[in-house]
Protein backbone atom coordinates (compact mmCIF):
# COMPACT_ATOMS: atom_id res chain seq x y z
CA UNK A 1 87.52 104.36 138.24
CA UNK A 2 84.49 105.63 139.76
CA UNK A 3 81.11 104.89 138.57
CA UNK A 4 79.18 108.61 138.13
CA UNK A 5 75.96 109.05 136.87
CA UNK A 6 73.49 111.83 134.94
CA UNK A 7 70.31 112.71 136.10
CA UNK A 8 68.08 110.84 133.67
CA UNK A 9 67.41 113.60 131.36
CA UNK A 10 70.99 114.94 131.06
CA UNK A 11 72.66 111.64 129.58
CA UNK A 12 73.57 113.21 126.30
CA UNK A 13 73.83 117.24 126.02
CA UNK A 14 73.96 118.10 122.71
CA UNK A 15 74.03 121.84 123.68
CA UNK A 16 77.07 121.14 125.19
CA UNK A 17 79.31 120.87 122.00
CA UNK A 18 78.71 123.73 119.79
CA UNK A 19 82.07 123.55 118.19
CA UNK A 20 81.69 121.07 115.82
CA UNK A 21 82.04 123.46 112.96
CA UNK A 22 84.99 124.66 114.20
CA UNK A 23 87.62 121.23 112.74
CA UNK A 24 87.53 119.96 109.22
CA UNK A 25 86.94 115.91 109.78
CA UNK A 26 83.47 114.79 109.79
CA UNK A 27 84.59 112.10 112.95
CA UNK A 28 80.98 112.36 114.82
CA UNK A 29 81.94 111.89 118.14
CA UNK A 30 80.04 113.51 120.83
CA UNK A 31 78.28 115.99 118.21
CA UNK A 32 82.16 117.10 117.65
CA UNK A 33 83.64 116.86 114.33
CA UNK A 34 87.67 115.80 115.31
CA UNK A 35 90.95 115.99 113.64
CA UNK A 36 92.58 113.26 113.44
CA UNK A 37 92.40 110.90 115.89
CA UNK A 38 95.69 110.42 118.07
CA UNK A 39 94.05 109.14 121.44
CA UNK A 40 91.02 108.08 122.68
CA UNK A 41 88.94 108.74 125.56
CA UNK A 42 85.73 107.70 127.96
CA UNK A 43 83.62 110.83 129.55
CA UNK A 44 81.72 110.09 132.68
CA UNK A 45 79.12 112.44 133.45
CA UNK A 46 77.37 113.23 136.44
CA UNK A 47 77.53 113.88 140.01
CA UNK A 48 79.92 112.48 142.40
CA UNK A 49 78.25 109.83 144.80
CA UNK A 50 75.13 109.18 143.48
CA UNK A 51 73.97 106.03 142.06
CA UNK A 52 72.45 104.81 138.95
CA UNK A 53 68.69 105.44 138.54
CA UNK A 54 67.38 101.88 137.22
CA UNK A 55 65.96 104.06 134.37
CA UNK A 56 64.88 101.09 131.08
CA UNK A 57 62.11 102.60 129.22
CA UNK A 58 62.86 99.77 126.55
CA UNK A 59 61.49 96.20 127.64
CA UNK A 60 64.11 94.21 130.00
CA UNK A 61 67.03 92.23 128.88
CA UNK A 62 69.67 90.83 130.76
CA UNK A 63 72.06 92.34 128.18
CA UNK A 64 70.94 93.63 124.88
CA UNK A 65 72.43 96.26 122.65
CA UNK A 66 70.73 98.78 121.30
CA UNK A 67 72.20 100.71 117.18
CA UNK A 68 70.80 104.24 117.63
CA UNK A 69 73.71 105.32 114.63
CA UNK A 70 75.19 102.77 112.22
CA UNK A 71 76.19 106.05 109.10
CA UNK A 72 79.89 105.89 108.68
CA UNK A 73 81.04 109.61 108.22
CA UNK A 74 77.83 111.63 108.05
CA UNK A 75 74.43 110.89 108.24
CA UNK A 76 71.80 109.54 105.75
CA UNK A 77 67.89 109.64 105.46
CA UNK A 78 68.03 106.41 106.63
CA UNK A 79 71.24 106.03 109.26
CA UNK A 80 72.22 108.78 111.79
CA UNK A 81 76.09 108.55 112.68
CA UNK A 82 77.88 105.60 114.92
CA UNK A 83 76.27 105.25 118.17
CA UNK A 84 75.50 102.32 120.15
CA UNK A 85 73.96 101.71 123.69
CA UNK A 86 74.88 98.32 125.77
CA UNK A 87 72.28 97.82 127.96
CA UNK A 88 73.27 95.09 131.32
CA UNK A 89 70.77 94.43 134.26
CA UNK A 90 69.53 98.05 134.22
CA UNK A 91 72.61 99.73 133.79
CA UNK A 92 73.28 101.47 130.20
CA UNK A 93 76.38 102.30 129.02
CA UNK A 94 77.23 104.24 125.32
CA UNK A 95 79.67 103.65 122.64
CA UNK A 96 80.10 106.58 120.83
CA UNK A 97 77.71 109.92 120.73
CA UNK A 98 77.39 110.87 116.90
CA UNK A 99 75.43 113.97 116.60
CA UNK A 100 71.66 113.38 117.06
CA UNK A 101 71.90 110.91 119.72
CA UNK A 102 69.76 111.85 121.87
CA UNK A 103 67.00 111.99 119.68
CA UNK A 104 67.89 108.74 118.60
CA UNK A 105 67.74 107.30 122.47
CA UNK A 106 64.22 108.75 122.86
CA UNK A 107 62.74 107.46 119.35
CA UNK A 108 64.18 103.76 120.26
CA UNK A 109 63.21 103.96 124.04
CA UNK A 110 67.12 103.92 125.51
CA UNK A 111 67.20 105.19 129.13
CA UNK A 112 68.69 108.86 129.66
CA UNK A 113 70.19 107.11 133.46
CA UNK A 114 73.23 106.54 132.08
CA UNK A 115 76.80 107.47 133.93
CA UNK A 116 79.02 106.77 131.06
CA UNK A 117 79.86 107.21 127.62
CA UNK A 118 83.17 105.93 125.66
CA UNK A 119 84.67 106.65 122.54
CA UNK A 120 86.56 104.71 120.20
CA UNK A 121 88.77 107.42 119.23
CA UNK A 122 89.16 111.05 120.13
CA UNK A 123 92.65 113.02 119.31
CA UNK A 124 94.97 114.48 119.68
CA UNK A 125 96.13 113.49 122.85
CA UNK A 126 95.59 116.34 125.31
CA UNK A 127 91.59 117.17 122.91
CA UNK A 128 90.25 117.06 125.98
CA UNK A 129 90.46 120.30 126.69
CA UNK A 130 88.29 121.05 123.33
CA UNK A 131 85.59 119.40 125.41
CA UNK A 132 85.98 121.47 128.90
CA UNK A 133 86.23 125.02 126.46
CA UNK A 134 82.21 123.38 125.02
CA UNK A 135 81.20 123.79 128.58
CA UNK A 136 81.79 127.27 128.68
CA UNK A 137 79.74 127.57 125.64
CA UNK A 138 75.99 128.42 125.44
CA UNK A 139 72.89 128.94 126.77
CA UNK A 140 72.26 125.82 128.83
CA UNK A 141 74.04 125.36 131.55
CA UNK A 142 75.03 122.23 132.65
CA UNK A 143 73.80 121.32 136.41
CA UNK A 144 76.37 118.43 137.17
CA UNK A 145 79.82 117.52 136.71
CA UNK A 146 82.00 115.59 133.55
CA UNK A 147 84.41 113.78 134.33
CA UNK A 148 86.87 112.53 131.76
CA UNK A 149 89.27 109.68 131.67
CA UNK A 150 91.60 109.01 128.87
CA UNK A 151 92.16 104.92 128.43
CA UNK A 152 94.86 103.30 127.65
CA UNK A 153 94.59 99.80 125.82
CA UNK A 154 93.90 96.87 128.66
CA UNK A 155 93.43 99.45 131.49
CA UNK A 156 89.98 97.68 132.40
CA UNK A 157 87.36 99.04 134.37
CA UNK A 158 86.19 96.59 137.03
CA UNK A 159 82.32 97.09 137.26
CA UNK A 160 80.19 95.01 139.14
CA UNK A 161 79.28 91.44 137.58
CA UNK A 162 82.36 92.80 134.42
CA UNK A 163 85.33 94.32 133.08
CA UNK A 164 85.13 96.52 130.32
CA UNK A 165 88.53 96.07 128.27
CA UNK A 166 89.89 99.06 125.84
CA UNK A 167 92.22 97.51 123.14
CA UNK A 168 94.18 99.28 120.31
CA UNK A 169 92.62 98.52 116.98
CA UNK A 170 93.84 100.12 113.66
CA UNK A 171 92.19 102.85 112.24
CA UNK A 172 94.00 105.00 109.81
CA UNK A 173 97.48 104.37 111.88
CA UNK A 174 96.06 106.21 114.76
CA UNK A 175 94.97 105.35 118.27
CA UNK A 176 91.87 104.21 118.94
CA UNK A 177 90.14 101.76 120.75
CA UNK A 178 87.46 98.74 120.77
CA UNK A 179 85.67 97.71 123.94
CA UNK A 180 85.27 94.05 125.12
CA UNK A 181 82.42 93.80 128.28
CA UNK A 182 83.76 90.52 129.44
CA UNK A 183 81.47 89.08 132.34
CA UNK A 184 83.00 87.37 135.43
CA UNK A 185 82.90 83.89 135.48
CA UNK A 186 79.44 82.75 136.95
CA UNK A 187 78.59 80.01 139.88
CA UNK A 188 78.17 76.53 138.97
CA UNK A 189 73.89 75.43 138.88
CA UNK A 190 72.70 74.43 142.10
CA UNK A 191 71.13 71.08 142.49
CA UNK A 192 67.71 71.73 144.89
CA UNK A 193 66.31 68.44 143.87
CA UNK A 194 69.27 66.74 145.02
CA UNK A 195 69.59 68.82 148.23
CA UNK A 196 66.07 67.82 149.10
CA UNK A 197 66.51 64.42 148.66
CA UNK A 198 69.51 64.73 150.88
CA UNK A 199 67.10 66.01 153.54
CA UNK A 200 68.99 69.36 153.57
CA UNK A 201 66.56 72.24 154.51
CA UNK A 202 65.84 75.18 152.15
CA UNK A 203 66.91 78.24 152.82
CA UNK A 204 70.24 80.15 154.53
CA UNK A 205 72.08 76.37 154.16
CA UNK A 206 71.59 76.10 150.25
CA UNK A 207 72.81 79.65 149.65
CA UNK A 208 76.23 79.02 151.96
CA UNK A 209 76.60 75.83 149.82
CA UNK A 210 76.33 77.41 146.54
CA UNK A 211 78.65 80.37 147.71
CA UNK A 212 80.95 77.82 147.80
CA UNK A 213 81.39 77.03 151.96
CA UNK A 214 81.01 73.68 152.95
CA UNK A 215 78.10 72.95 155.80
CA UNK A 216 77.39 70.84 158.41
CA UNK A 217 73.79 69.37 159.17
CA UNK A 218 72.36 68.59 162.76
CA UNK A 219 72.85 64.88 162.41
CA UNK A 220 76.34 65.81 162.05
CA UNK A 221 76.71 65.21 157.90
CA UNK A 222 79.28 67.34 156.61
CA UNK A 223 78.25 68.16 152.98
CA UNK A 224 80.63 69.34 150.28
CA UNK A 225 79.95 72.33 147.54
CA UNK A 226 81.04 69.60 144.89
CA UNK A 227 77.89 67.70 146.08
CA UNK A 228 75.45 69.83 144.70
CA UNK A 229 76.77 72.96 142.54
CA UNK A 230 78.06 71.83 139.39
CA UNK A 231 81.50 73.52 137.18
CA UNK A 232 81.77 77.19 137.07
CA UNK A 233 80.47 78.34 134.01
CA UNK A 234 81.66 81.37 131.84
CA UNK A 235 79.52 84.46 131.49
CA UNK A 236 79.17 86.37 128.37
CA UNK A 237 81.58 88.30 126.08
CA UNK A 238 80.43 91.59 123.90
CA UNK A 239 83.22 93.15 121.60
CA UNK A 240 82.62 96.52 120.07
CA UNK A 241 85.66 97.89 117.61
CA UNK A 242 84.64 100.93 116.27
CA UNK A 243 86.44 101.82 113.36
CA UNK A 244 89.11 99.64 112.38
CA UNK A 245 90.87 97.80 109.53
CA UNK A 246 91.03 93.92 110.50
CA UNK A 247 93.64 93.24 112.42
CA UNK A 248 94.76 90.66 115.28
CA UNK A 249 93.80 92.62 118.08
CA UNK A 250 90.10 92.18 117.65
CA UNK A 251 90.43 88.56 116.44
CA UNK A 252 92.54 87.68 120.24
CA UNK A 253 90.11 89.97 122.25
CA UNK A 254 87.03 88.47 120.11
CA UNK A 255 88.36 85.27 120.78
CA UNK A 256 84.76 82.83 121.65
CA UNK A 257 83.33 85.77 121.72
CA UNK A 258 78.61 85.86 122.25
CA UNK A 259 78.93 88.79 119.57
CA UNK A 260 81.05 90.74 117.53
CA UNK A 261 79.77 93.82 116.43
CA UNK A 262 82.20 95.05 114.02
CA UNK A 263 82.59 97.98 111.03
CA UNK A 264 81.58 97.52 107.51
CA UNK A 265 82.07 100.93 105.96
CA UNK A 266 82.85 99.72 102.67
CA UNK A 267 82.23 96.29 100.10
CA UNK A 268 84.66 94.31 98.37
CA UNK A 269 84.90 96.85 95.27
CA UNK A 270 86.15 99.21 97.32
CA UNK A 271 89.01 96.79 99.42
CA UNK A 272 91.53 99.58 98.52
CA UNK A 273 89.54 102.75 99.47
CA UNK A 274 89.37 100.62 103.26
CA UNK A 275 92.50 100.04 103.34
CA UNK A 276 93.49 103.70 102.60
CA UNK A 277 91.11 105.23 105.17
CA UNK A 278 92.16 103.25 108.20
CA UNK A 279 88.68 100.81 107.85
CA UNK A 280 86.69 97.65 106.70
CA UNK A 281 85.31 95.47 104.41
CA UNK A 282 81.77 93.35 105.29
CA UNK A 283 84.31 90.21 103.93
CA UNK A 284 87.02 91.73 105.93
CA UNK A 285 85.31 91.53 109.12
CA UNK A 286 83.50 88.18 108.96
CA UNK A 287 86.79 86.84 108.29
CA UNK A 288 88.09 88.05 111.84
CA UNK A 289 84.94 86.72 112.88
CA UNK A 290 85.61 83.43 111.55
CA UNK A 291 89.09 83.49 112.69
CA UNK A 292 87.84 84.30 116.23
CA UNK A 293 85.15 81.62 116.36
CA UNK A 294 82.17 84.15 117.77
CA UNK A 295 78.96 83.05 118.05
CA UNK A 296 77.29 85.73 116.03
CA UNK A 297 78.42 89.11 113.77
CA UNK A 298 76.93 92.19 113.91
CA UNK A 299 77.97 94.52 110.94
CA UNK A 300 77.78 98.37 111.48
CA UNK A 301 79.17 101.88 110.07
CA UNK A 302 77.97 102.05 106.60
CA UNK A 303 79.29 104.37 103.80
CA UNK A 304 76.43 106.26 102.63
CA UNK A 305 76.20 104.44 99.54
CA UNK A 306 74.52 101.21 101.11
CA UNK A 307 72.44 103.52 103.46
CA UNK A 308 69.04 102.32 102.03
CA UNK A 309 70.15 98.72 100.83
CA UNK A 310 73.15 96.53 102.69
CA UNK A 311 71.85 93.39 100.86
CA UNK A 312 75.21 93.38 99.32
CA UNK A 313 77.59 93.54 102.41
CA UNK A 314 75.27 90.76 104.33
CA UNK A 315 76.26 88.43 100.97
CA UNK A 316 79.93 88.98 100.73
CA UNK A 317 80.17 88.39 104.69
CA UNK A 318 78.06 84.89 104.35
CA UNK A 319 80.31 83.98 101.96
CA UNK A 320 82.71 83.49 104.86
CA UNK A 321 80.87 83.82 107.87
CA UNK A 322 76.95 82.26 108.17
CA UNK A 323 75.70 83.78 111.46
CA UNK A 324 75.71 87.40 110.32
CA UNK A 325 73.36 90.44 110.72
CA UNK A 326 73.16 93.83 108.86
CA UNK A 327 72.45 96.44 111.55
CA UNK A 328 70.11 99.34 110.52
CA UNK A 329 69.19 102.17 113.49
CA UNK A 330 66.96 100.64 116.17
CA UNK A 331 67.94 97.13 116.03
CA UNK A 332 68.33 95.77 119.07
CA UNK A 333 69.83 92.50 119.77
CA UNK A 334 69.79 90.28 123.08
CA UNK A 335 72.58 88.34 124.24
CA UNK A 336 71.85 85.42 126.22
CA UNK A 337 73.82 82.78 127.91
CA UNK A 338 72.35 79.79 125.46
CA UNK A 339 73.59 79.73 121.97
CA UNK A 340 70.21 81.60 120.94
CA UNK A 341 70.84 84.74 119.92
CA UNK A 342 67.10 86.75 119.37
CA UNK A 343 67.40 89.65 117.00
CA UNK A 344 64.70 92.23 117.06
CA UNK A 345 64.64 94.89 114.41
């Protein structure tokens, strides 16, 4: 799939949805309230052939996330509606577009230079069209191109450095998706003391030998990779599952995961009421992140009732899980290759 991008101010166009009126679920998706959701699918906007604008207006990370929404159904004084923004080596990508987004990017600093935004579940099959009648719609005109893909579970997107994984979760019987961002595996560490003690000159030699290529010196040494570049070593795994009852999908994809950012819409008194609408318990989803041995849990999508105080969900998820952390809008979280995890709020 190609990579297309916005111009930075363009990233999210709420003008471009005015029918969100026009269906009766309050699924914020996009600034469109949906019917039920049947199928799922990721809009790329921008113009063909240009790249990325290295746009990051909040301080650098390697790869952070950023909760602009973390509302279940409708927002609260406190909580605007599901949206998220996973931010890797300059490029951003978005999870979700809940009405008031792009307010949200600008009051938490998230770069506009985005090319891509995916949803964890848009329906019926075929909605897409809904979206291409909102561009006829309105004052202001768009100036570039949407393109929009509909995903099928494990159709990854190959980026550069990543894959990006859709996988079928269960939300109210319907289809919709989480997202894994599952870095390639990384180079073993170079050894430069070593290769200086081995009288091998820096520069254009140590590079071929870390690339993997054996080399040969001028007093005819041949010198091995295995020498000096240690084991390959894994890079980092992100799973995002929208909204979802538990279920053995997101435990196998979540699987040693760095971070599991999973829904919460609902506490332990109200197990049934999840279970009816298709979502989750805070218990409910530290135990998949138990089960899945993650490093850390991220809880998200609150009913309104624990808008203002989540104290309650963070205790029934330590019960089971230690490493957990309450999202509220604007936390944003880095995601490093050492255990350490650094949570800014």
């Amino acid at each position: 799939m190609p990579l297309l991008c916005a111009p930075p101010r363009f990233a999210v166009r709420e003008a471009l949805f005015p029918l969100r009126e026009w269906v009766a679920r309050p699924d914020f998706v996009v600034g469109i309230r949906l019917l039920s959701t049947d199928c799922w699918c990721a809009a790329k906007l921008g113009p063909p052939g240009v790249a990325v604008r290295s746009f990051l207006y909040s301080h650098s990370m390697s790869l952070s996330l950023r909760f602009l929404g973390t509302a279940a159904s409708r927002p609260t004084v406190e909580r605007n509606v599901a949206a998220l923004a996973l931010m890797r080596e300059g490029e951003t990508l978005l999870f979700d577009c809940g009405e008031g987004t792009q307010r949200q990017m600008m009051r938490y600093h998230v770069s506009f230079a985005l090319a891509d935004v995916f949803f964890t579940h848009w329906g019926p099959r075929g909605a897409t069209r809904v979206l291409r009648r909102a561009e006829q719609f309105g004052f202001d005109r768009l100036s570039f191109p949407v393109e929009i893909a509909e995903l099928d579970p494990d159709q990854a997107l190959r980026r550069n450095g990543y894959d990006l994984i859709p996988f079928g979760v269960d939300h109210r019987g319907s289809a919709s998706l989480g997202y894994a961002l599952v870095e390639q595996t990384r180079k073993g560490r170079f050894n430069p003391e070593l290769a200086r003690e081995m009288g091998i000159p820096e520069g254009p030699l140590w590079g071929q030998i870390h690339r993997g290529n054996a080399v040969s010196l001028p007093d005819g040494r041949r010198i091995e990779p295995s020498v000096l570049v240690g084991p390959t070593r894994p890079g980092r795994r992100v799973v995002i599952t929208g909204d979802t009852r538990p279920c053995a999908a997101t435990t196998e994809m979540a699987r040693n995961a760095d971070l599991l950012v999973h829904e919460a819409t609902f506490g332990e008194e109200e197990a049934a009421r999840a279970a009816e609408t298709g979502h989750s318990t805070a218990r409910e989803a530290a135990s998949v992140a138990r089960d899945a041995d993650v490093r850390r849990l991220v809880l998200t999508h609150f009913s309104a009732r624990y808008s203002r105080d989540a104290s309650e969900l963070e205790r029934e998820a330590r019960e089971v899980f230690a490493n957990v952390l309450v999202a509220r809008d604007g936390t944003e979280i880095d995601v490093p290759y050492a255990e350490r995890i650094c949570v800014e709020c």
